[in-house]
Protein backbone atom coordinates (compact mmCIF):
# COMPACT_ATOMS: atom_id res chain seq x y z
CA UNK A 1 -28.60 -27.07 -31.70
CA UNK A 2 -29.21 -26.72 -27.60
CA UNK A 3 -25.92 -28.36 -27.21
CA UNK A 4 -23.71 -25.21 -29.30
CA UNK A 5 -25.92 -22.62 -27.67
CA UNK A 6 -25.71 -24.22 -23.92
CA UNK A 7 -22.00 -24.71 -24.75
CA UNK A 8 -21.18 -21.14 -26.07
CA UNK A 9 -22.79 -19.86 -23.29
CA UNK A 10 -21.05 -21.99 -20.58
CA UNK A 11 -17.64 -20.56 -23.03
CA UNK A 12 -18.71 -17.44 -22.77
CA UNK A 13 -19.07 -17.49 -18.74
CA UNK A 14 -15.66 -18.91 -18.56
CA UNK A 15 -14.40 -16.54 -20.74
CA UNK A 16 -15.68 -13.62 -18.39
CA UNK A 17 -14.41 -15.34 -15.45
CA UNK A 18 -11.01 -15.61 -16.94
CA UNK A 19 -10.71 -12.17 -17.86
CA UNK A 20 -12.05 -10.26 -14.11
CA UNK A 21 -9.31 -12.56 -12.10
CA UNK A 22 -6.24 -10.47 -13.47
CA UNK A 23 -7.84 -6.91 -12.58
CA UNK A 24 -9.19 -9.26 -8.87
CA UNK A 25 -5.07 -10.00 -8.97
CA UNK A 26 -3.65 -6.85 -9.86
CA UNK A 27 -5.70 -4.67 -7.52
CA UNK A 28 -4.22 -6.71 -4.68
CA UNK A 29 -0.42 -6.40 -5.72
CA UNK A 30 -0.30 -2.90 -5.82
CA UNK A 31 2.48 -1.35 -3.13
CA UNK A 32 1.97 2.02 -1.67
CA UNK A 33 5.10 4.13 -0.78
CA UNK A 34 5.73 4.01 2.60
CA UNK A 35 5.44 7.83 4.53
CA UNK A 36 8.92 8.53 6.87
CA UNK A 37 9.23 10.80 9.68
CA UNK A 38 11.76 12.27 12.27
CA UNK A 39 10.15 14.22 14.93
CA UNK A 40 11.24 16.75 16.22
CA UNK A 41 13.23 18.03 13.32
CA UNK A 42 15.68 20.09 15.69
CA UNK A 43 17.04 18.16 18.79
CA UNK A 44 19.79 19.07 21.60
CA UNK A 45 22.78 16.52 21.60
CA UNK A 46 21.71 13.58 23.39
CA UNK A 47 18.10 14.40 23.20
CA UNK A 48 15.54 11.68 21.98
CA UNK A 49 14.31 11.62 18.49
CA UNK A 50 10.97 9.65 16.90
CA UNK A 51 11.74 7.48 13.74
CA UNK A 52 8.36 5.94 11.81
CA UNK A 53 7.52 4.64 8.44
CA UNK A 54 4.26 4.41 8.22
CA UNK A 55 2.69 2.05 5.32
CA UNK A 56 6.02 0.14 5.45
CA UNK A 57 4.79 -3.52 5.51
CA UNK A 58 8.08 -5.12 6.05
CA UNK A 59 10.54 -4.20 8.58
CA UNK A 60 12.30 -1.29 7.32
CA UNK A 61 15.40 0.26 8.86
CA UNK A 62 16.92 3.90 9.69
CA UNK A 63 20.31 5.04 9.92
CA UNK A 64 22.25 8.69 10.38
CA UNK A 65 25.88 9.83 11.92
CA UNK A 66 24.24 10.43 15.52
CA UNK A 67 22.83 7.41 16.39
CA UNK A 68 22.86 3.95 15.39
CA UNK A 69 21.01 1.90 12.95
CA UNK A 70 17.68 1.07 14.27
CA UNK A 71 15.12 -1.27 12.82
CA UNK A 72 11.22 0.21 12.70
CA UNK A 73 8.21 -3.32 12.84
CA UNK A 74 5.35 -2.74 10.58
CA UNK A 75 3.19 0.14 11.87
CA UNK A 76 5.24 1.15 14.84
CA UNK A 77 8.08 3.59 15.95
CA UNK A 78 11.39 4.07 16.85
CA UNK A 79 12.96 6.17 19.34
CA UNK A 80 16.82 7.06 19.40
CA UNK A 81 18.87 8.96 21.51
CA UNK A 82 21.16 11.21 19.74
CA UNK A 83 24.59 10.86 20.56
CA UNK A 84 26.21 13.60 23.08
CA UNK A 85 28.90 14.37 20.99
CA UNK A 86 26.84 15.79 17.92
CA UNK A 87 27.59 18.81 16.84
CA UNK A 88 25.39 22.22 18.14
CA UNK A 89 24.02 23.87 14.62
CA UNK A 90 25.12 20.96 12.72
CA UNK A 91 22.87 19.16 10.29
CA UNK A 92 22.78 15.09 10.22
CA UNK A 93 20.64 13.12 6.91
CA UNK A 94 18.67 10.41 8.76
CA UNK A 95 18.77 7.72 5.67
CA UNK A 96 14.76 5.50 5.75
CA UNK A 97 15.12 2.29 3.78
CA UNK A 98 11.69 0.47 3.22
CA UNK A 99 12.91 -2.72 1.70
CA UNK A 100 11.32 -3.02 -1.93
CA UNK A 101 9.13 0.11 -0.85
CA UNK A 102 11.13 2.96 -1.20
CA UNK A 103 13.57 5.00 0.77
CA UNK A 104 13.48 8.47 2.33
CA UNK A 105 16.16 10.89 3.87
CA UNK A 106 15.44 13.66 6.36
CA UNK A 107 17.68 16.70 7.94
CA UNK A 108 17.85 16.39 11.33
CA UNK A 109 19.45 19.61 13.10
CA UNK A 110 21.29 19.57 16.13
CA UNK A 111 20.85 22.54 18.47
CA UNK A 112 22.94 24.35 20.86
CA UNK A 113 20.58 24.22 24.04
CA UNK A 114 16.91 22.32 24.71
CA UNK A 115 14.30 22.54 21.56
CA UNK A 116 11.18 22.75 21.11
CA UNK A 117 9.20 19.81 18.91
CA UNK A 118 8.80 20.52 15.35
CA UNK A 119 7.09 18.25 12.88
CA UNK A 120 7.99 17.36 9.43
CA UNK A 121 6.70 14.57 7.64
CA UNK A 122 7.81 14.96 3.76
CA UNK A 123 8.69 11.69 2.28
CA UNK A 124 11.34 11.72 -0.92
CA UNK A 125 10.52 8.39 -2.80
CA UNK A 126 8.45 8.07 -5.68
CA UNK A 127 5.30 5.91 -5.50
CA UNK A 128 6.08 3.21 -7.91
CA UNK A 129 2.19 2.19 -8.57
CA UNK A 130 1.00 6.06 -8.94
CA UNK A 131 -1.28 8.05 -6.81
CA UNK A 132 -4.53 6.01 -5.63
CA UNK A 133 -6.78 9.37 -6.34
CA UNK A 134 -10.26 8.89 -5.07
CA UNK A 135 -11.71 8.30 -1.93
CA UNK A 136 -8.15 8.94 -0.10
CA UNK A 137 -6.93 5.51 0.45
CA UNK A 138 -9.88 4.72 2.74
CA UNK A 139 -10.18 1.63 0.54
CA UNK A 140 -7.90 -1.19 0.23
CA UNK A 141 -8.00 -4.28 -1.87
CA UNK A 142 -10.41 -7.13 -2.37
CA UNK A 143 -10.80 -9.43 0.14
CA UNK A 144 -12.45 -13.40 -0.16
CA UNK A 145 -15.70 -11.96 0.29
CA UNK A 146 -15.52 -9.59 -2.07
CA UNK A 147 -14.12 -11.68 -4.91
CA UNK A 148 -16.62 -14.17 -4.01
CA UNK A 149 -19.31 -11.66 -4.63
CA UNK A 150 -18.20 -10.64 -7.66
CA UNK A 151 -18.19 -14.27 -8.79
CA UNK A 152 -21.24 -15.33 -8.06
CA UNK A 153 -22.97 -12.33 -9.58
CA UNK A 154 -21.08 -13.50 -12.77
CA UNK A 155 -22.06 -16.42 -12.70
CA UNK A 156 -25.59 -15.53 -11.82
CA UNK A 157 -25.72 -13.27 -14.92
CA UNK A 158 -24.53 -16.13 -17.14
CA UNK A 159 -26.88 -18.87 -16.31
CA UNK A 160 -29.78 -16.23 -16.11
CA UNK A 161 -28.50 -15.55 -19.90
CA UNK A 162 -28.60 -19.22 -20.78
CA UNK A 163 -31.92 -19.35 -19.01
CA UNK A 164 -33.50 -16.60 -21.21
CA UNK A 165 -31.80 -18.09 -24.59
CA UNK A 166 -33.26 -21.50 -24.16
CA UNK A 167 -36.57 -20.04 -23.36
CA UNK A 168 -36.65 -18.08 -26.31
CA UNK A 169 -35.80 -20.69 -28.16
CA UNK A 170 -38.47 -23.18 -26.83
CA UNK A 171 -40.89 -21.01 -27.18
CA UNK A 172 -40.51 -19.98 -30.84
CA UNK A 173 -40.79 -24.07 -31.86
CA UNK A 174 -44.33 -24.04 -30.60
């Protein structure tokens, strides 16, 4: 009789074990959609212009008629030069490609003499995981420690289970 209790509860500690790692897994997999910006949004022909993609964690790349392609590292930036023969009052689509992140486009505007820095940080993708509502992203996945934790006070709650069964038990044969 100890032997099916001891092993149903041993079953049942597996059992719970088995079913926290895929929610352990999946909060770790999920991919945030990467924030692009041009700044300033209005530049002079051969004026300099700041590319970023921020929460891009591979190297992702940007691209428009006015200056070459240029790849962007994981949290950093990119300055171009716009080429001298853009067009004064024309407007150029800067084209962000995250890879397996998303992508984004922006308007860049050329303008006719020097310009003064506007920002504009709108991003165009879709986040493919949803929005992480809450405490504002300030939290990111679990780490070792954490899972670690959460195992051991599992497993603590299992064999303090077992511990109270037996006893009952026991102490209902005296």
């Amino acid at each position: 009789m100890r032997a099916k209790r001891a092993a149903s509860a041993a079953l049942l500690g597996v059992a719970s074990l088995a079913l926290t790692a895929p929610i352990a897994m999946a909060a770790d997999s999920q991919v945030s959609s990467p924030v692009f910006s041009v700044a300033p949004s209005t530049v002079s022909p051969g004026g300099r212009v700041t590319l970023s993609a921020t929460g891009c964690n591979t190297t992702s790349t940007a691209s428009s008629g006015v200056f070459d392609t240029v790849s962007i590292s994981p949290g950093s930036s990119a300055t171009v030069t716009v080429d001298l023969d853009a067009r004064p009052g024309a407007q150029y689509s800067v084209q962000f490609n995250c890879p397996g992140q998303g992508t984004g486009s922006f308007n860049l505007t050329i303008s006719g003499g020097r310009s003064t820095p506007t920002i504009r940080t709108t991003s165009t993708s879709t986040s493919p995981a949803g929005v992480r509502g809450g405490l504002g992203g300030s939290i990111g996945g679990l780490n070792a420690g954490e899972l670690a934790a959460g195992t051991a006070l599992v497993v603590a709650a299992a064999t303090g289970t077992i511990f109270v069964v037996r006893r009952r038990a026991e102490s209902r044969r005296h």
